[in-house]
C-alpha atoms as a PDB file:
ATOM      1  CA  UNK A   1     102.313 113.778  91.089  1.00  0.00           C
ATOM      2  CA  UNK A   2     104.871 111.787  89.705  1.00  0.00           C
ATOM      3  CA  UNK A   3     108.605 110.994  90.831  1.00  0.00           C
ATOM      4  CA  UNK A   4     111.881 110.846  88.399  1.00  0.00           C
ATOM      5  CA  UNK A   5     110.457 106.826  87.842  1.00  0.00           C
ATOM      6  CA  UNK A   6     107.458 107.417  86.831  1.00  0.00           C
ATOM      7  CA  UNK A   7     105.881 106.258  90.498  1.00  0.00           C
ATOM      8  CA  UNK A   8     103.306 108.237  91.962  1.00  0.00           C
ATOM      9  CA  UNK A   9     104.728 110.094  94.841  1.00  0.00           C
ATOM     10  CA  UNK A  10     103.524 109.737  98.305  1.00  0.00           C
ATOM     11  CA  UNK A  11     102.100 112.731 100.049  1.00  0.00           C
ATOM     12  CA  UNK A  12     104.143 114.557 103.085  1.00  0.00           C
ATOM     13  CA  UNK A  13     102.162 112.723 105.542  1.00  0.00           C
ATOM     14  CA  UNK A  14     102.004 109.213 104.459  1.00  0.00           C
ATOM     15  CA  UNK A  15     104.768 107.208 107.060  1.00  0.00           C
ATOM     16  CA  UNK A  16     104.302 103.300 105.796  1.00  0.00           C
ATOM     17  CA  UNK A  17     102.148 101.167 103.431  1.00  0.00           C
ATOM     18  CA  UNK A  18     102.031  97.497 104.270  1.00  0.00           C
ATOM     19  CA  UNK A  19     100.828  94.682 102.284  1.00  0.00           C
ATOM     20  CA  UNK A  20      99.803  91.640 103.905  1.00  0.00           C
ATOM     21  CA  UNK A  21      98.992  89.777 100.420  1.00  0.00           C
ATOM     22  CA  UNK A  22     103.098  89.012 100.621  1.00  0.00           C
ATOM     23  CA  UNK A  23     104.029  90.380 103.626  1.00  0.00           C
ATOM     24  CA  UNK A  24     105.785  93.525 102.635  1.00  0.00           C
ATOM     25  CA  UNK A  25     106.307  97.221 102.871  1.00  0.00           C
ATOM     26  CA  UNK A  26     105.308  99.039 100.054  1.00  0.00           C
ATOM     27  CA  UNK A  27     106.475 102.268 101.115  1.00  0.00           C
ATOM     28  CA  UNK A  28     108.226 103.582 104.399  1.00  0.00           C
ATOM     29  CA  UNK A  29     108.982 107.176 104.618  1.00  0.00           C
ATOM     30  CA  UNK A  30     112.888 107.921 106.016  1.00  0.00           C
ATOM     31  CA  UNK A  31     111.718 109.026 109.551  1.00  0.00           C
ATOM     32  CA  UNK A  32     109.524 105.634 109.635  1.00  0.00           C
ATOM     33  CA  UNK A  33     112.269 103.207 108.409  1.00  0.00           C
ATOM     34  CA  UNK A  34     114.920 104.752 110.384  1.00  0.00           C
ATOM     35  CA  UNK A  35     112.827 103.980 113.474  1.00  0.00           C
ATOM     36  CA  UNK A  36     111.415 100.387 112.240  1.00  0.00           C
ATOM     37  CA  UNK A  37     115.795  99.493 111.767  1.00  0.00           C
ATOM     38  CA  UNK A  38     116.381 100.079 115.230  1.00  0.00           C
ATOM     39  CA  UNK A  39     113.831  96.651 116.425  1.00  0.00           C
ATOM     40  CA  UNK A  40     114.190  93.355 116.604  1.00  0.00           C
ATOM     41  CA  UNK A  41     114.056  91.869 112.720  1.00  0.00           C
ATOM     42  CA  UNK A  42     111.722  89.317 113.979  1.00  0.00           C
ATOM     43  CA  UNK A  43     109.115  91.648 114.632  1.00  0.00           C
ATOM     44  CA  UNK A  44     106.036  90.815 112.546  1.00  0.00           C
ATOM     45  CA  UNK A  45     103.488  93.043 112.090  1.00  0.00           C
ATOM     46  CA  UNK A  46     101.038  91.098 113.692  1.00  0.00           C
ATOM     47  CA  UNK A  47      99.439  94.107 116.171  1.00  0.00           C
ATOM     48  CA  UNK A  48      99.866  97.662 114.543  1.00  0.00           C
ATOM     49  CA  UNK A  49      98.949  99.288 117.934  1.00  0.00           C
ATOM     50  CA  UNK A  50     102.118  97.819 119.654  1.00  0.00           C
ATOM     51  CA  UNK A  51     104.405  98.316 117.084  1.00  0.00           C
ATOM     52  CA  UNK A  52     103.338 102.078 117.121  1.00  0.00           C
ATOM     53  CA  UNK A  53     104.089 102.293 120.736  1.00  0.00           C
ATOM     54  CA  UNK A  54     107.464 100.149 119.970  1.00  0.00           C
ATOM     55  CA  UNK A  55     108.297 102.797 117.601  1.00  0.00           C
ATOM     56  CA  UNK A  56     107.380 105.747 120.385  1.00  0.00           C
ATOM     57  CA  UNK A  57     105.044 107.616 117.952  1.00  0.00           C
ATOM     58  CA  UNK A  58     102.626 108.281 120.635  1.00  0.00           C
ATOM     59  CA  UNK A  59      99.923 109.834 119.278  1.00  0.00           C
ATOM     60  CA  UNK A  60     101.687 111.728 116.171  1.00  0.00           C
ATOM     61  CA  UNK A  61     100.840 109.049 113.883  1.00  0.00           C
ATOM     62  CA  UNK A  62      97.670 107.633 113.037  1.00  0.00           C
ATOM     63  CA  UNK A  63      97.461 103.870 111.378  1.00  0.00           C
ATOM     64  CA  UNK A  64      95.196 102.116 110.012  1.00  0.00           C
ATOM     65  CA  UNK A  65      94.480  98.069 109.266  1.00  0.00           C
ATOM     66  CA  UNK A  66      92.280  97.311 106.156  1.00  0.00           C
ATOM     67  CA  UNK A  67      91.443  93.114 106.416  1.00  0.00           C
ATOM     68  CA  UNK A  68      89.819  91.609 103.074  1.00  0.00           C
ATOM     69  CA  UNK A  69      89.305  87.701 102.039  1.00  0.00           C
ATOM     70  CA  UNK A  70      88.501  85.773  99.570  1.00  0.00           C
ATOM     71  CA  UNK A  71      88.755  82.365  98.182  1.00  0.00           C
ATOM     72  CA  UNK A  72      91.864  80.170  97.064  1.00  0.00           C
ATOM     73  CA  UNK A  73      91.345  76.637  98.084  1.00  0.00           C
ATOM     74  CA  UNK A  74      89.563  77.827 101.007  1.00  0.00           C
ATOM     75  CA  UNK A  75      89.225  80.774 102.518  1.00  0.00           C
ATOM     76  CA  UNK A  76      92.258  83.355 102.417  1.00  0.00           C
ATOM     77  CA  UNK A  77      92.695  86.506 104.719  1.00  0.00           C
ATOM     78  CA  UNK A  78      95.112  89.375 104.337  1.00  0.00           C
ATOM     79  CA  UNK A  79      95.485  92.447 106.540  1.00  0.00           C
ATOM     80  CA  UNK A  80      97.194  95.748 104.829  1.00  0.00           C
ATOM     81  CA  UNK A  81      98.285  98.801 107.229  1.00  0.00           C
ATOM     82  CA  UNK A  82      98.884 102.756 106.336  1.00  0.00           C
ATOM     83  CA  UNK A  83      99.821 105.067 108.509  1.00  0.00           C
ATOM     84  CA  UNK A  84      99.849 109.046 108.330  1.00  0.00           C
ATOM     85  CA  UNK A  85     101.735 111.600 110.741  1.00  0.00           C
ATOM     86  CA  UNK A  86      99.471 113.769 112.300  1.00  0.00           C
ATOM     87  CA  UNK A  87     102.327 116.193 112.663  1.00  0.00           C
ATOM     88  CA  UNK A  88     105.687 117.426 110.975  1.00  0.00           C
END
């Protein structure tokens, strides 16, 4: 399904899409980046599991972290992270 752009839209359930490749979100739903606003700026998304618990989903959201590498001018490794709410 497409939005008014032309984008696909996300489902219901999708909260956040990060990419590590430049160390940005892709997508944050309005429940998810009304909670991320409330930290500390210099919070990196180095550990999804604390960040979770920073944001006090508890166990209503389930995320995911997808690493892949490759080559540049030596070795290069990026980490992207999706999460999904378990419930409305």
């Amino acid at each position: 399904m497409l939005n008014e752009d032309g984008e696909p839209s996300p489902c219901k359930h999708l909260a956040f899409i990060f990419f590590g490749v430049n160390g940005k979100w892709h997508y944050q739903s309005k429940d998810f980046a009304k909670r991320i606003s409330k930290l500390d700026e210099s919070l990196a998304i180095t550990d999804l599991a604390t960040l979770l618990k920073e944001l006090k989903y508890g166990k209503s959201l389930l995320g995911f972290e997808v690493t892949y590498g490759g080559m540049a001018c030596g070795p290069v490794w990026f980490t992207d992270c999706y999460g999904f709410r378990l419930r409305d």
